[in-house]
Protein backbone atom coordinates (compact mmCIF):
# COMPACT_ATOMS: atom_id res chain seq x y z
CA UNK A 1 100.48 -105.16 89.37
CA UNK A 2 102.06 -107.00 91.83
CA UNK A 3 101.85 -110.39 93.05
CA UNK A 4 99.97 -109.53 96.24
CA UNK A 5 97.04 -107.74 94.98
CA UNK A 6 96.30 -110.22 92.09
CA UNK A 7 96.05 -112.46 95.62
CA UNK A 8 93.93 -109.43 97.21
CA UNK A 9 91.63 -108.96 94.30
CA UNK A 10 91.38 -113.27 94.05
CA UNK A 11 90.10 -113.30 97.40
CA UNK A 12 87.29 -110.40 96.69
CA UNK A 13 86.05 -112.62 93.86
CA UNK A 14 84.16 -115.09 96.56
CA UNK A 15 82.55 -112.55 98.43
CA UNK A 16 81.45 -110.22 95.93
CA UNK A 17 79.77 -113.93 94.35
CA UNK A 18 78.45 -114.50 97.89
CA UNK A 19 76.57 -110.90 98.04
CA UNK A 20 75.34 -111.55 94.30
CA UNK A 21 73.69 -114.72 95.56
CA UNK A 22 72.24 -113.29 98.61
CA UNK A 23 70.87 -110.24 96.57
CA UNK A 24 69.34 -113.05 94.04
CA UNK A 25 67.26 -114.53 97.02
CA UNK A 26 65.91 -111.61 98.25
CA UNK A 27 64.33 -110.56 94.62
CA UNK A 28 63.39 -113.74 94.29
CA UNK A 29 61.64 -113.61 97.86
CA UNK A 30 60.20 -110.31 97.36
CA UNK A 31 58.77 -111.69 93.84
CA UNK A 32 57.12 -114.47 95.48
CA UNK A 33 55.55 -112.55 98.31
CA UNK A 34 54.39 -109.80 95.23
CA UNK A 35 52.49 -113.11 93.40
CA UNK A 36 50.96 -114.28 96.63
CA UNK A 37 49.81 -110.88 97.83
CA UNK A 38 48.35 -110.29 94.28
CA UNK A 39 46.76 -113.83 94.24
CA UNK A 40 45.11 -113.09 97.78
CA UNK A 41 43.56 -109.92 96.50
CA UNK A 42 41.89 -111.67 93.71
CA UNK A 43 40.79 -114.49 95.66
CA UNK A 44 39.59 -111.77 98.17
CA UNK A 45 37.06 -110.20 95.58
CA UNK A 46 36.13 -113.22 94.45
CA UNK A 47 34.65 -114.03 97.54
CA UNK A 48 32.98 -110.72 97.83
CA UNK A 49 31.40 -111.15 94.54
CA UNK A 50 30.40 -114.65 95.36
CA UNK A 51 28.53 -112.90 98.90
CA UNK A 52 26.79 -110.37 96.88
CA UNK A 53 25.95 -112.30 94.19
CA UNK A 54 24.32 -114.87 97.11
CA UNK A 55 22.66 -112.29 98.80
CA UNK A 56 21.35 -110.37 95.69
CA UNK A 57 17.58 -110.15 93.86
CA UNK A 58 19.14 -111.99 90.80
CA UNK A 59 17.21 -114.92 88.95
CA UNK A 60 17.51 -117.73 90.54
CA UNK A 61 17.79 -120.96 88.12
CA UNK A 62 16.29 -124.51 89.27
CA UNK A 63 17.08 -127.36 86.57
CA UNK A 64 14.26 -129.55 85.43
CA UNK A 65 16.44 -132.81 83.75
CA UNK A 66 14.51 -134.64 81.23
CA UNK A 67 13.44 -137.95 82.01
CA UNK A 68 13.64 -138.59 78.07
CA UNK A 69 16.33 -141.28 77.37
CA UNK A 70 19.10 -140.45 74.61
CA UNK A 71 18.32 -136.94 74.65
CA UNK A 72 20.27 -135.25 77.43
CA UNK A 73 19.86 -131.90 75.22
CA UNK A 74 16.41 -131.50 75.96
CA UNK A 75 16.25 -130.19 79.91
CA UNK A 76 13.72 -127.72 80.97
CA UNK A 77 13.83 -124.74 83.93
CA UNK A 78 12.12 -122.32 86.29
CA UNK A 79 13.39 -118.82 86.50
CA UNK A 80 11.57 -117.52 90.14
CA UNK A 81 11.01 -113.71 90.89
CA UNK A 82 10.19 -112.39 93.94
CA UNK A 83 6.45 -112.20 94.09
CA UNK A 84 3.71 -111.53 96.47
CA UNK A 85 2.17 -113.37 99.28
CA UNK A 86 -0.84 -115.82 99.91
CA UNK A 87 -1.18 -115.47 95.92
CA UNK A 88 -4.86 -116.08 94.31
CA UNK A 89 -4.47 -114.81 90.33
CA UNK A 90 -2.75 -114.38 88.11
CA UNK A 91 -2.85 -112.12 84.25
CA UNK A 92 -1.21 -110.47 81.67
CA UNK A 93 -1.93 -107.41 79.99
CA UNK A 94 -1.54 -106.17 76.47
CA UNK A 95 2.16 -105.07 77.01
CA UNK A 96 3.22 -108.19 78.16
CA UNK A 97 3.38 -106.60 81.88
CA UNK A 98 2.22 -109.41 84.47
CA UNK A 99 -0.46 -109.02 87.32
CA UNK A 100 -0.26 -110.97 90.34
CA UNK A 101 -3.12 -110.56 93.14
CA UNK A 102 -2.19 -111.33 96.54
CA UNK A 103 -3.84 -111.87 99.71
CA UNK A 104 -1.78 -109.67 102.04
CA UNK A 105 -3.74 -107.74 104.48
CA UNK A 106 -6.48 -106.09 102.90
CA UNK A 107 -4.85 -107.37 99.49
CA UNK A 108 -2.30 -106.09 96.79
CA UNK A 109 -1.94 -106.53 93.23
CA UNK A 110 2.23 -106.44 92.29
CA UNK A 111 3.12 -105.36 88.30
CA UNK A 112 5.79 -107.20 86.61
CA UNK A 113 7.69 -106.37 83.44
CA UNK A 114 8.26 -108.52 80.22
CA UNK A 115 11.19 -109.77 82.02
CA UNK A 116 10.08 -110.72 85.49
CA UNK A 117 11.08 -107.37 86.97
CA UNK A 118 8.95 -105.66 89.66
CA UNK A 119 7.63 -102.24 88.72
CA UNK A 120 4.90 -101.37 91.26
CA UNK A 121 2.43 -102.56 93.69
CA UNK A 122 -1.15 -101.29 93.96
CA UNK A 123 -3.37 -100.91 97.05
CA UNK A 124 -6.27 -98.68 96.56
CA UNK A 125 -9.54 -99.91 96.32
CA UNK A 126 -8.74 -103.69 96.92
CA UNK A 127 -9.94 -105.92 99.39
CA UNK A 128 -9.07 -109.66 99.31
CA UNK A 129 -9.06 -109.91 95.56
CA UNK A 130 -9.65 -112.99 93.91
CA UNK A 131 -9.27 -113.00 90.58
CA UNK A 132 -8.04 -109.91 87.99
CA UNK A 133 -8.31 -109.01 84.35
CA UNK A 134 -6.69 -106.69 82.51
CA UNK A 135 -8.36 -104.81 79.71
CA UNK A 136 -7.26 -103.17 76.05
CA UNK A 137 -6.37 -99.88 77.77
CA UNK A 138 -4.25 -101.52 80.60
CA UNK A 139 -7.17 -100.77 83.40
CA UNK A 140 -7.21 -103.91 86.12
CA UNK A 141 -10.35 -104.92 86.90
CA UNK A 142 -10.52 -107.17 90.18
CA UNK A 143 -13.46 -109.38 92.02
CA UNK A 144 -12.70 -108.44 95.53
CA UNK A 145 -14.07 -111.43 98.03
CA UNK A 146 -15.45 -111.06 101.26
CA UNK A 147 -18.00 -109.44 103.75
CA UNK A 148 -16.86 -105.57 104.85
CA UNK A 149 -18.53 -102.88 105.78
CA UNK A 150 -18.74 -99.97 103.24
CA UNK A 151 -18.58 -96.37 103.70
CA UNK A 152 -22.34 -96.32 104.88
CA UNK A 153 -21.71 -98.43 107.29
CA UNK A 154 -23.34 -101.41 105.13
CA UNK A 155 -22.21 -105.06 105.02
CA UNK A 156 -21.33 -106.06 101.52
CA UNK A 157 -20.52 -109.62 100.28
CA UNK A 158 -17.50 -108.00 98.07
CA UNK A 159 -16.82 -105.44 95.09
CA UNK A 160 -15.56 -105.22 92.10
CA UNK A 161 -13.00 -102.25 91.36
CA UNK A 162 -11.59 -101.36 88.10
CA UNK A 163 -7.88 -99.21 88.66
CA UNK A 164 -6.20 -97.33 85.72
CA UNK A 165 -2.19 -98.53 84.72
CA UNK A 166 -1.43 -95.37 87.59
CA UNK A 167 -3.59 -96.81 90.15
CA UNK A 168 -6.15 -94.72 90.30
CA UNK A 169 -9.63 -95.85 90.62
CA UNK A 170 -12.34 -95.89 87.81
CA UNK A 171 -14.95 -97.80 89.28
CA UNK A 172 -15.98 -98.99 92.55
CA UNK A 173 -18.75 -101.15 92.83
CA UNK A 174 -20.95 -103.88 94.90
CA UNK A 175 -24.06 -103.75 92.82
CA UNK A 176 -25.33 -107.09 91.65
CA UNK A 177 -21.97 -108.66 93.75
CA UNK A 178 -22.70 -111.48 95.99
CA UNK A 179 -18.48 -113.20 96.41
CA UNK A 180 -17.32 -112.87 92.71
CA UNK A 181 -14.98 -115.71 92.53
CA UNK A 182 -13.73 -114.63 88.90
CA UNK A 183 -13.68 -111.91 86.42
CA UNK A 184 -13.74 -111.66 82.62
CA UNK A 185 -13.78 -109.05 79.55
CA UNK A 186 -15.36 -109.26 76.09
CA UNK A 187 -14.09 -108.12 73.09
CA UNK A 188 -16.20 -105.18 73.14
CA UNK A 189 -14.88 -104.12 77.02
CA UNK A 190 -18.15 -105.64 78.95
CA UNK A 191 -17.05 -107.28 81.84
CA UNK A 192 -18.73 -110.48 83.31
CA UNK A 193 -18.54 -111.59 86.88
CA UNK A 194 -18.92 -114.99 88.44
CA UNK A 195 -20.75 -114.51 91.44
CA UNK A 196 -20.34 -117.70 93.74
CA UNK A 197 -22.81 -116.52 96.22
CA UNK A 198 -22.82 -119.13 99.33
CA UNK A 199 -23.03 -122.07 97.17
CA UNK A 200 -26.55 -122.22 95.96
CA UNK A 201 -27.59 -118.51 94.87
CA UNK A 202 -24.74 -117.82 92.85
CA UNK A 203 -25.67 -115.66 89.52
CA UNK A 204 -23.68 -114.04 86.84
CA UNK A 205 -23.18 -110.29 86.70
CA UNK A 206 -22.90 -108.08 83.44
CA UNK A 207 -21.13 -104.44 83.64
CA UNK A 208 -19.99 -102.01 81.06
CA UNK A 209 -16.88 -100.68 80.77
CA UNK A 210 -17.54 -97.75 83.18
CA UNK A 211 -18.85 -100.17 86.21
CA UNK A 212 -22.55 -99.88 85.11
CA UNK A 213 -24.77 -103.12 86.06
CA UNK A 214 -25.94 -104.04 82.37
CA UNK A 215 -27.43 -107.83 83.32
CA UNK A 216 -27.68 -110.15 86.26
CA UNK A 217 -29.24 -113.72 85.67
CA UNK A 218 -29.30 -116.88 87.73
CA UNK A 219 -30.98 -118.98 85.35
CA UNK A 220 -28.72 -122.23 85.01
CA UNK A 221 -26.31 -121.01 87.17
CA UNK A 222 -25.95 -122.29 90.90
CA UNK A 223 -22.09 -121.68 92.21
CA UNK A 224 -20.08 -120.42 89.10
CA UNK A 225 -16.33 -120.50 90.21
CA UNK A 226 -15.21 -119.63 86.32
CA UNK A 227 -16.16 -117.82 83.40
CA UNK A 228 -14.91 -116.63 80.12
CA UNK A 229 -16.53 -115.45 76.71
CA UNK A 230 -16.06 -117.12 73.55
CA UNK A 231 -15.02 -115.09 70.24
CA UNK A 232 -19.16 -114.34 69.57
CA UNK A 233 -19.84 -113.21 73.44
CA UNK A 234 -21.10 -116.35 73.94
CA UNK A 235 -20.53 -116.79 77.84
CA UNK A 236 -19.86 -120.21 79.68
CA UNK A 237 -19.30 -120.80 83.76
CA UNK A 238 -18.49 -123.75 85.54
CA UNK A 239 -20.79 -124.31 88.19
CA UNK A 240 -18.81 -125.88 91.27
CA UNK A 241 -20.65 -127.50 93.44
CA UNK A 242 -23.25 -128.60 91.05
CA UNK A 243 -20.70 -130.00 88.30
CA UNK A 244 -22.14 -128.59 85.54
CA UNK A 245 -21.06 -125.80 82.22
CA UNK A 246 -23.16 -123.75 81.00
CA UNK A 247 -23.31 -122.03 77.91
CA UNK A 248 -25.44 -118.97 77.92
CA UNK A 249 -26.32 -115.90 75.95
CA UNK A 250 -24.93 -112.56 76.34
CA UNK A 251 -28.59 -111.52 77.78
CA UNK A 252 -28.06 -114.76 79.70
CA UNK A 253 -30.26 -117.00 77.32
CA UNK A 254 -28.87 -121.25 78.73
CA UNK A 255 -27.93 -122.39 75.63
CA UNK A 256 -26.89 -125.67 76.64
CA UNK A 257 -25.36 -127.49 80.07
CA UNK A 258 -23.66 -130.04 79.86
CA UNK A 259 -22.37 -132.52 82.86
CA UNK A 260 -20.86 -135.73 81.51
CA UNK A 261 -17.61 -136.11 83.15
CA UNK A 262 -17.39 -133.40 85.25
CA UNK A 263 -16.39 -133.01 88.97
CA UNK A 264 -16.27 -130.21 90.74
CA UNK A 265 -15.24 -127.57 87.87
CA UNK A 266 -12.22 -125.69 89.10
CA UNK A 267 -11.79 -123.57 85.54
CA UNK A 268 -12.80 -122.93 81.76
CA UNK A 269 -11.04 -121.93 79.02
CA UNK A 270 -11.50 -121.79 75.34
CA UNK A 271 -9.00 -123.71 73.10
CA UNK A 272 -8.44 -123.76 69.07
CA UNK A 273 -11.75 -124.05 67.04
CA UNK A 274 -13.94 -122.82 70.06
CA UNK A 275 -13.75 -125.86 72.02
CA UNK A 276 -13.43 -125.78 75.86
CA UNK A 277 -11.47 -127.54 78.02
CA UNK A 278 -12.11 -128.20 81.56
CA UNK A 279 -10.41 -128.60 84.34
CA UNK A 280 -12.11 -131.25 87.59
CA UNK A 281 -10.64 -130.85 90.96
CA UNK A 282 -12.53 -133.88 92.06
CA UNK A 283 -11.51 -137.30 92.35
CA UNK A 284 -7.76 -135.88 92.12
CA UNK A 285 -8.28 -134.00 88.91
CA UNK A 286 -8.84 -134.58 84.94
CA UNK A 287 -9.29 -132.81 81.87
CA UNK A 288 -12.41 -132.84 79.80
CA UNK A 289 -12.57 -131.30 76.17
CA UNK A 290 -16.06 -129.95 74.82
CA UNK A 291 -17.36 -128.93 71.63
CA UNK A 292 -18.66 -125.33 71.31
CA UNK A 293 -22.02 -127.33 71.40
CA UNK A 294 -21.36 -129.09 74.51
CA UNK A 295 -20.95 -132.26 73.54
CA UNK A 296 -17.70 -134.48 75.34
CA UNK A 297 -14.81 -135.25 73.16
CA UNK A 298 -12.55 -136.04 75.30
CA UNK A 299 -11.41 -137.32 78.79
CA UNK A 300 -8.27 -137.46 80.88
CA UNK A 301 -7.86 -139.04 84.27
CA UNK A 302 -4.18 -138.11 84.25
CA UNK A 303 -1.54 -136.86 84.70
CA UNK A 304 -3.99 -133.68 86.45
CA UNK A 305 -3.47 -133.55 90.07
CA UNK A 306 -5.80 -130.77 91.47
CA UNK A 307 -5.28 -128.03 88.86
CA UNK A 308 -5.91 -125.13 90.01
CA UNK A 309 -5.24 -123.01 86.80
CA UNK A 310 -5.02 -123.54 83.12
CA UNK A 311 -3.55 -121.69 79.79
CA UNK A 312 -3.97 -122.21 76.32
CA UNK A 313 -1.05 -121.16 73.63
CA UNK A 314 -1.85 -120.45 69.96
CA UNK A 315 -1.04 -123.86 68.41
CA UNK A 316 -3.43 -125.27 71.15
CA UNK A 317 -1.76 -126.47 73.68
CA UNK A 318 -2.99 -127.05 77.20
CA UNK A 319 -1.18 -125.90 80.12
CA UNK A 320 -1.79 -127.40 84.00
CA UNK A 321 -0.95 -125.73 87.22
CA UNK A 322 -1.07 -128.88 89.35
CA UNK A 323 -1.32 -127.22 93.29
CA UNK A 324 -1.00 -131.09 94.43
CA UNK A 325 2.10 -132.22 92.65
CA UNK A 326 3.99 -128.81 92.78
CA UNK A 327 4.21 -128.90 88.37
CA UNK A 328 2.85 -127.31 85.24
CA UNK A 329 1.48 -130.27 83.23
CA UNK A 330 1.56 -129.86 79.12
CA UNK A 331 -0.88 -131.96 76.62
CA UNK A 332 -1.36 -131.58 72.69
CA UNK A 333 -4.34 -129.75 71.58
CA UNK A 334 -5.77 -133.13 71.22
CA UNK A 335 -4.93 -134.04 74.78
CA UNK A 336 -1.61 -135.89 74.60
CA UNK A 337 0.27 -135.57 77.31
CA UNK A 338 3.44 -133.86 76.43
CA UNK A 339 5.44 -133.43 79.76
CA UNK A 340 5.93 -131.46 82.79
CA UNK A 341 8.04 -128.69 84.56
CA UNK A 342 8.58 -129.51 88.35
CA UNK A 343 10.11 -127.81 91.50
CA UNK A 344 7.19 -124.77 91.08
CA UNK A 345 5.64 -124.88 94.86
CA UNK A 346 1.94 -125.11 94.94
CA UNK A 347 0.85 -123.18 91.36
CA UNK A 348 -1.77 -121.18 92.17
CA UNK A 349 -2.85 -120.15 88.24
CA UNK A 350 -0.76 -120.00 84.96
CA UNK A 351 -0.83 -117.41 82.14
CA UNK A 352 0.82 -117.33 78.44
CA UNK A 353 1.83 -113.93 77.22
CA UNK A 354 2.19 -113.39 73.53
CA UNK A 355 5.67 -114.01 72.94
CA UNK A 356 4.77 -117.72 74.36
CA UNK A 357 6.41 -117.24 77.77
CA UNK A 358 4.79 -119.52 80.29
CA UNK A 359 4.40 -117.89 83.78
CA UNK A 360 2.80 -119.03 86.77
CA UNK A 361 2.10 -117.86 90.50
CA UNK A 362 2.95 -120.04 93.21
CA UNK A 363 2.14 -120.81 96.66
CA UNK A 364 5.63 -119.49 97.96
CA UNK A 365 4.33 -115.85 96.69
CA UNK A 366 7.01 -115.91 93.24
CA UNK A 367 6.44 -115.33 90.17
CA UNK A 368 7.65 -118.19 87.94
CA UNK A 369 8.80 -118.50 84.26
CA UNK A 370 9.05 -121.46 82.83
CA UNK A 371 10.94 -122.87 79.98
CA UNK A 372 10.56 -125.96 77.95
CA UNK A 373 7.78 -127.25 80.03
CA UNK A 374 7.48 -130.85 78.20
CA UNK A 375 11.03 -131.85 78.52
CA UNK A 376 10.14 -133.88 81.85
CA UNK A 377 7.85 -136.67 80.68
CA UNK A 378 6.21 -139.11 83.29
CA UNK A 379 6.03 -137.46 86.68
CA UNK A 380 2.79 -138.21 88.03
CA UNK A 381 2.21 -141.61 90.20
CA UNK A 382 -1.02 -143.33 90.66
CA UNK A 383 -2.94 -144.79 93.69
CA UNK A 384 -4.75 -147.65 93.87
CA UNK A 385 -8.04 -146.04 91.89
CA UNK A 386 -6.03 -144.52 89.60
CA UNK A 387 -6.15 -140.61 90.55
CA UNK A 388 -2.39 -139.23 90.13
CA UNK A 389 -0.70 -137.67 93.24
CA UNK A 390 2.76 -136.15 93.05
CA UNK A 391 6.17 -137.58 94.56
């Protein structure tokens, strides 16, 4: 090799360098553009997730924090499913399926599952219902409120219908029905009705199973706006407007009636041992506890703040739908108050199904679950006379 092309080849060496380098960028570009395009695409779905997620049916989470201090572990929360409107009762049936009655139109009753999913809505043979039950077999049995003309051309002051778990109807009937405010079953499948009348002729109604008028009796009984039957078929109302319960008979015998502490009876239900516990919508709300006898064992002023629903678990425990302070109040089955769930919009009525799941209708038209109801404490505040309102 001669002198001049080790020179030649020496002079190649920076350019073929040079082109190396330039090649090395543009990979290195080309990688870099690669990341970033990849890193757009995810962010991309992301946010299309994040939309549908937004605009989906899922369960919606509201956080309760407990007002406990040193416990920041204990926090309690809603899960809200879509529901139906103008709400007025709520149940559950054997299944664990839950009933809500609405108000819309001439009325609808919508069927949840275990879970708070929507299975089916029922129409047929409803008219502004009121309150529901649902018997051993699954059958709904409704008080439907209100004046309407019936198929002869009749006005009728309401009806009660009993559908089948398909919808169809099994009963139809306005025989001894004069506005039946609520609605309950006996052990044996009889089926009582409160009949509120206009105020002042109110009565209770007996049918069987099959919609046949068994008993009607008035004795003791003025404006009952809630009923229910004890273990032995004993049957007790609240009389509203009177402020008065009444224990009768099951051929409507008045056992006893008791009104010590009682104002304006909104509901009745049975706790452990037999005794009763009532909820007052007057003077802001309170609690009263009863002996199967009728005798008063207990008052609470607070925190109630116009219930307008109550459920009793197994172990006793008393749960409040407070319409006024937009919570679900819990107390001890000897009354202690225990603690609240908020952020639930005007409950309308509150059931328990048997796994202990604590669901309530509210005034938005959702079905609510609620979890760890006493992890709020003190929410209630007090006027000047003492009656709790909400904040």
């Amino acid at each position: 090799m001669t002198g001049g092309d080790i020179g030649m080849k020496l002079k190649l060496i920076p350019k073929i360098l040079l082109i190396l380098f330039i090649f090395s960028l543009n990979f290195f570009y080309l990688s870099l553009n690669a990341r970033s395009s990849f890193a757009s695409a995810i962010n991309s779905k992301a946010s299309v997730v994040s939309n549908v997620l937004a605009h989906s049916n899922l369960t919606v989470r509201s956080s309760i924090h407990s007002h406990v201090k040193n416990n920041k572990s204990k926090k309690g929360y809603v899960k809200i499913f879509k529901g139906v409107s103008s709400p007025m009762a709520i149940a559950v049936g054997g299944n664990g399926d839950i009933f809500i009655a609405g108000d819309k139109g001439r009325g609808e009753i919508a069927e949840f599952d275990a879970v708070g999913g929507r299975i089916k809505t029922f129409r047929r043979g409803i008219y502004k219902p009121w309150d529901i039950a649902i018997n051993k077999a699954g059958d709904i049995i409704i008080a439907n409120d209100g004046i309407y003309k019936n198929r002869k051309g009749v006005k009728v002051k309401g009806f009660i219908t009993e559908l089948n778990p398909l919808g169809k109807i099994i009963f139809k009937t306005s025989e001894g029905v004069n506005y039946p405010y609520a609605v309950a079953i006996s052990k044996n499948g009889k089926i009582a009705v409160a009949n509120y009348g206009n105020g002042f002729d109110g009565y209770i109604s007996i049918y069987s199973g099959n919609g046949r008028l068994l008993h009607k009796f008035g004795r003791g009984i003025q404006n009952p706006y809630s009923i229910v039957f004890s273990k032995s078929d004993l049957i007790y109302a609240a009389n509203f407007n009177e402020g008065t319960i009444v224990c009768l008979s099951p051929s409507g015998k008045v056992l006893w009636s008791a009104q010590k502490k009682i104002s304006y009876p909104y509901a009745v239900a049975l706790g452990v041992n037999g005794n009763l516990w009532v909820l007052n919508d007057g003077n802001g709300g309170s609690l009263s506890k009863y002996s199967p006898e009728g005798k008063l064992l207990k008052h609470i002023n607070g925190p109630v703040s116009y219930p307008y629903g109550e459920a009793i678990d197994e172990k006793g425990n008393i749960f409040i739908a407070n319409f006024n302070s937009n919570s679900i109040s819990e107390f001890s089955s000897q009354g202690k108050f225990l603690g609240y769930a908020s952020k639930i919009n005007r409950p309308i009525g509150i059931i328990i199904d048997k796994k202990g799941n604590i669901w309530a209708a509210d005034g938005n038209g959702n079905l609510t679950k609620i979890e760890n109801v006493a992890a709020g404490r003190e929410y209630f505040q007090f006027d000047k006379r003492g009656f709790p309102y909400g904040r």
